[in-house]
C-alpha atoms as a PDB file:
ATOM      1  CA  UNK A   1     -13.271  16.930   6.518  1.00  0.00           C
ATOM      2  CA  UNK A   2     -11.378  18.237   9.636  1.00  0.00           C
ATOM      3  CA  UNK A   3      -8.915  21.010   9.821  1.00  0.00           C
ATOM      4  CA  UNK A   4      -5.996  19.366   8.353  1.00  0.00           C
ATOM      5  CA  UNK A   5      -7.325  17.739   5.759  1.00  0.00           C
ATOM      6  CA  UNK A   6      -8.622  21.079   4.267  1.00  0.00           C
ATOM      7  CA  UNK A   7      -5.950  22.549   4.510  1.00  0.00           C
ATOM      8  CA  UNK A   8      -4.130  19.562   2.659  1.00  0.00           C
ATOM      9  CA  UNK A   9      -6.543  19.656   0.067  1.00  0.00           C
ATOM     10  CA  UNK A  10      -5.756  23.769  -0.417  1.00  0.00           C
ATOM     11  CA  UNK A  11      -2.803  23.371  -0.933  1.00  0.00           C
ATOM     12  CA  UNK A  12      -2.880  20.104  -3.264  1.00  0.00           C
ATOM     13  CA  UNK A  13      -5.397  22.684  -5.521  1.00  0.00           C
ATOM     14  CA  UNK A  14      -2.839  25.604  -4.945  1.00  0.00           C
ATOM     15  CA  UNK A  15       0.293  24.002  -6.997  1.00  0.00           C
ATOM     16  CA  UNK A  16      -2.137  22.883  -9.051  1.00  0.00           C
ATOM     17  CA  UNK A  17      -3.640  26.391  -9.824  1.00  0.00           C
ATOM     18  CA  UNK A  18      -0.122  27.829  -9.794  1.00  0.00           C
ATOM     19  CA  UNK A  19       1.569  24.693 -12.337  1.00  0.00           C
ATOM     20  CA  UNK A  20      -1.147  26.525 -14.633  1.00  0.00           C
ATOM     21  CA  UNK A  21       0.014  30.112 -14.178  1.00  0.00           C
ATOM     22  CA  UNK A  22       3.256  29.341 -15.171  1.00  0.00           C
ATOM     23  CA  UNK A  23       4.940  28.915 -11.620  1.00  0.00           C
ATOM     24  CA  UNK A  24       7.529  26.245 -11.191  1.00  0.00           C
ATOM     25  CA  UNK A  25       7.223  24.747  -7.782  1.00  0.00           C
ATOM     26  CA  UNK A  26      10.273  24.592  -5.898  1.00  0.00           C
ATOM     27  CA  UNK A  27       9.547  23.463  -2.580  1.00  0.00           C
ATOM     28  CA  UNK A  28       6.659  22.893  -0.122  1.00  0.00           C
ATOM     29  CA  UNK A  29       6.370  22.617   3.587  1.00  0.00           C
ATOM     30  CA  UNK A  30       9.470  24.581   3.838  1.00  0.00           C
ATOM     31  CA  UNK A  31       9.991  24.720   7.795  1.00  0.00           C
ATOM     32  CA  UNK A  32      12.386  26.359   9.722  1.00  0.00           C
ATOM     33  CA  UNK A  33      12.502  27.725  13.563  1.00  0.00           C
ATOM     34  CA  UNK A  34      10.697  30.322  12.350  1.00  0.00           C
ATOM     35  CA  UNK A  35       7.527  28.783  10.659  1.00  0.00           C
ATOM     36  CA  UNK A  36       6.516  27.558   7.758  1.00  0.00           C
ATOM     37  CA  UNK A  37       5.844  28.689   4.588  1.00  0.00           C
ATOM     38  CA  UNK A  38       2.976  26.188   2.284  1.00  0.00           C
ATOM     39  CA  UNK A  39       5.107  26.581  -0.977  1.00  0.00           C
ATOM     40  CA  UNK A  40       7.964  28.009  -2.412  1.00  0.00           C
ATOM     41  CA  UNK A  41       8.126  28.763  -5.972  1.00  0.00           C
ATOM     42  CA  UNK A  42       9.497  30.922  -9.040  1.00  0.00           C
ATOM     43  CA  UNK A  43       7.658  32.419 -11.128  1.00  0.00           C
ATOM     44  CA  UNK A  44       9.895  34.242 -14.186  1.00  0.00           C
ATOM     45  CA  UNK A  45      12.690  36.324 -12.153  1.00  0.00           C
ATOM     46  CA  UNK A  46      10.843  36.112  -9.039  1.00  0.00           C
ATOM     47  CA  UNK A  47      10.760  33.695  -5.690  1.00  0.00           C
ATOM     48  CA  UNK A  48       7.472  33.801  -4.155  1.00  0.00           C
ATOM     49  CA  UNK A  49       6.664  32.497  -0.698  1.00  0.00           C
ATOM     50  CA  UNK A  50       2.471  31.277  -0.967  1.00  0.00           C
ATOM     51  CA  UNK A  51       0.803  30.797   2.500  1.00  0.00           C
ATOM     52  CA  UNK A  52      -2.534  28.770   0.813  1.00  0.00           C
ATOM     53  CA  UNK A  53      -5.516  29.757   3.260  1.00  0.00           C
ATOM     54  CA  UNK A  54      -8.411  27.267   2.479  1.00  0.00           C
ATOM     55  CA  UNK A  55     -11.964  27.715   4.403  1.00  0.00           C
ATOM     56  CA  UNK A  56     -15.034  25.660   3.423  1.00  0.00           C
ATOM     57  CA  UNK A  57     -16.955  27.796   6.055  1.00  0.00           C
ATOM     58  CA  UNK A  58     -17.040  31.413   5.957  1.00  0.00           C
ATOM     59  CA  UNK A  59     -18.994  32.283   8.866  1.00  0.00           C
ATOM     60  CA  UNK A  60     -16.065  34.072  10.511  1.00  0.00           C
ATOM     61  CA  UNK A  61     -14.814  35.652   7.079  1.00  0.00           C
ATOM     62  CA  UNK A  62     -13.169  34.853   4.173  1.00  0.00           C
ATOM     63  CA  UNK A  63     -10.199  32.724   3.732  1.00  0.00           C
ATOM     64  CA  UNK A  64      -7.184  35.514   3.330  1.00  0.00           C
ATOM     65  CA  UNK A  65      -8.572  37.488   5.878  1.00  0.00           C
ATOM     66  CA  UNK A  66      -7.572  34.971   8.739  1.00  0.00           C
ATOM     67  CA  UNK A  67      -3.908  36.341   8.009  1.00  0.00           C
ATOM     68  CA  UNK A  68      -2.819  38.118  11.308  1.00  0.00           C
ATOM     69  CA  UNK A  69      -0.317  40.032  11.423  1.00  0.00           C
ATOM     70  CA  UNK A  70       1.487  37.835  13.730  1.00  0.00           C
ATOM     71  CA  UNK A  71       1.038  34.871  11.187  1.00  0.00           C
ATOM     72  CA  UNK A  72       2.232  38.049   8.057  1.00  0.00           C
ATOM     73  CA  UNK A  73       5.560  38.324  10.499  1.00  0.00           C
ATOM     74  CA  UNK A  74       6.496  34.811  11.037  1.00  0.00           C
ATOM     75  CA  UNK A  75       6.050  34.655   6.670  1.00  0.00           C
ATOM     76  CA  UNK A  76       8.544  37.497   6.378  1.00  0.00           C
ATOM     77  CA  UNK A  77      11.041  35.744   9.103  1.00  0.00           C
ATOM     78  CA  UNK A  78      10.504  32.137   6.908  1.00  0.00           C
ATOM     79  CA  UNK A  79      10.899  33.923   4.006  1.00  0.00           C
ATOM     80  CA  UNK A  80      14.290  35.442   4.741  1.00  0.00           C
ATOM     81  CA  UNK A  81      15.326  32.017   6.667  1.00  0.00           C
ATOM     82  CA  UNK A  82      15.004  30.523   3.083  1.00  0.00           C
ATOM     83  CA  UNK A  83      16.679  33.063   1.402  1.00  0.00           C
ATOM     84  CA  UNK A  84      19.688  33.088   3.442  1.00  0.00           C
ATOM     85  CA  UNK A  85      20.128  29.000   3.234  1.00  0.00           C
ATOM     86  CA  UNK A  86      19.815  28.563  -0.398  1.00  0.00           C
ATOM     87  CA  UNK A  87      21.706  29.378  -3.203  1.00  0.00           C
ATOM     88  CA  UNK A  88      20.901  30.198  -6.780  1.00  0.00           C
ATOM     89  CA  UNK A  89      17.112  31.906  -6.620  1.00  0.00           C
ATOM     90  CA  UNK A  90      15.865  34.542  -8.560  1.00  0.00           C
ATOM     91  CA  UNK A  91      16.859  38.402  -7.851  1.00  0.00           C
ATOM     92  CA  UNK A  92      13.529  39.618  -6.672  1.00  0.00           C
ATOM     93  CA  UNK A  93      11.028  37.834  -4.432  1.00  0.00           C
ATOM     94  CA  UNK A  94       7.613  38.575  -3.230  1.00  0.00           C
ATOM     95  CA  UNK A  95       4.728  36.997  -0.936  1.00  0.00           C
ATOM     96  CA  UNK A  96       1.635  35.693  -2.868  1.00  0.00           C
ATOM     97  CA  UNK A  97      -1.290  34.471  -1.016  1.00  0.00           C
ATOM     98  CA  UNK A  98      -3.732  31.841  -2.453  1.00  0.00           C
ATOM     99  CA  UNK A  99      -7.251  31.923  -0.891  1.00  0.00           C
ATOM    100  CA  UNK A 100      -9.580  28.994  -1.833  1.00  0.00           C
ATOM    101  CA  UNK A 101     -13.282  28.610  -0.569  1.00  0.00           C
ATOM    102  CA  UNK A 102     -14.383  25.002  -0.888  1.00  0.00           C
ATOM    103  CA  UNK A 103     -18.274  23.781  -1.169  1.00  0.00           C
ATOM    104  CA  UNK A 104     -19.688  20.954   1.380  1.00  0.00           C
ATOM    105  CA  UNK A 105     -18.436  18.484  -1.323  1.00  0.00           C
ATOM    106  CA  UNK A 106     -14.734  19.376  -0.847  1.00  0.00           C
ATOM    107  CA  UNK A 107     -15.030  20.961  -4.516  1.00  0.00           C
ATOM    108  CA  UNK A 108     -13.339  24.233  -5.061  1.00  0.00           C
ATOM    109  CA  UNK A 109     -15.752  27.286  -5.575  1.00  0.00           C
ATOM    110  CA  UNK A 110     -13.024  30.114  -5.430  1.00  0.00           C
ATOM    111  CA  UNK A 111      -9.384  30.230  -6.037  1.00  0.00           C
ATOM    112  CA  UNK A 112      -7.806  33.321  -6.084  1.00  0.00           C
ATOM    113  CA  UNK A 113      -4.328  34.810  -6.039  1.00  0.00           C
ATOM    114  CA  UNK A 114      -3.403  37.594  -4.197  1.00  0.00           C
ATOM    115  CA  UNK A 115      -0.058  38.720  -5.372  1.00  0.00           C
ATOM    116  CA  UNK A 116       2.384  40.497  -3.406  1.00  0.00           C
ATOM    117  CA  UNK A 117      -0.166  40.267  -0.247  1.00  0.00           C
ATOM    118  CA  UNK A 118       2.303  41.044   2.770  1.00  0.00           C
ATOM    119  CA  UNK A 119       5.600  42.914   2.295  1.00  0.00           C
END
């Protein structure tokens, strides 16, 4: 699998893993001019922003540590880009990530959420 495709598949198994928390899925692939943010959902009275980080090698580290903080700005500036072009979300909101580690099979070994990861 190259690049893309994992990180397809990560986030396919993301709104999967969060349908089962209890998160309703609003959007995904939101993009604006300044990024993109993997999904967009609510979960009770909050709107949370998920960047899904998927690695099926960890020889340079584990999936949510390849978060820079360039990459933890450009969340915050999609987050409020979202905020401030629709109407009717919840009245607090947050930035979740999702880190999955996938075997040589494609299969997931870890998913974890990190809630409230980058403020």
């Amino acid at each position: 699998m190259n690049r893309q495709e994992i990180g397809k598949l990560g986030e396919k198994l993301a709104v999967e893993f969060l349908r089962k928390r209890g998160y309703r899925i609003r959007e995904t692939n939101f993009r604006c001019r300044e990024g993109e943010i993997d999904i967009v959902a609510q979960q009770k009275d909050y709107l949370v922003f998920v960047e899904v980080r998927t690695k099926s090698d960890l020889s340079f580290g584990i999936p949510e540590e390849s978060i820079t903080q360039s990459k933890k700005e450009r969340l915050v500036s999609s987050a409020l880009s979202y905020i401030s072009t629709h109407k009717n979300l919840p009245p607090l909101q947050r930035i979740d990530v999702v880190a999955i580690e996938l075997d040589q099979g494609g299969k997931a070994k870890r998913i974890e959420l990190i809630e409230n990861a980058i403020s």
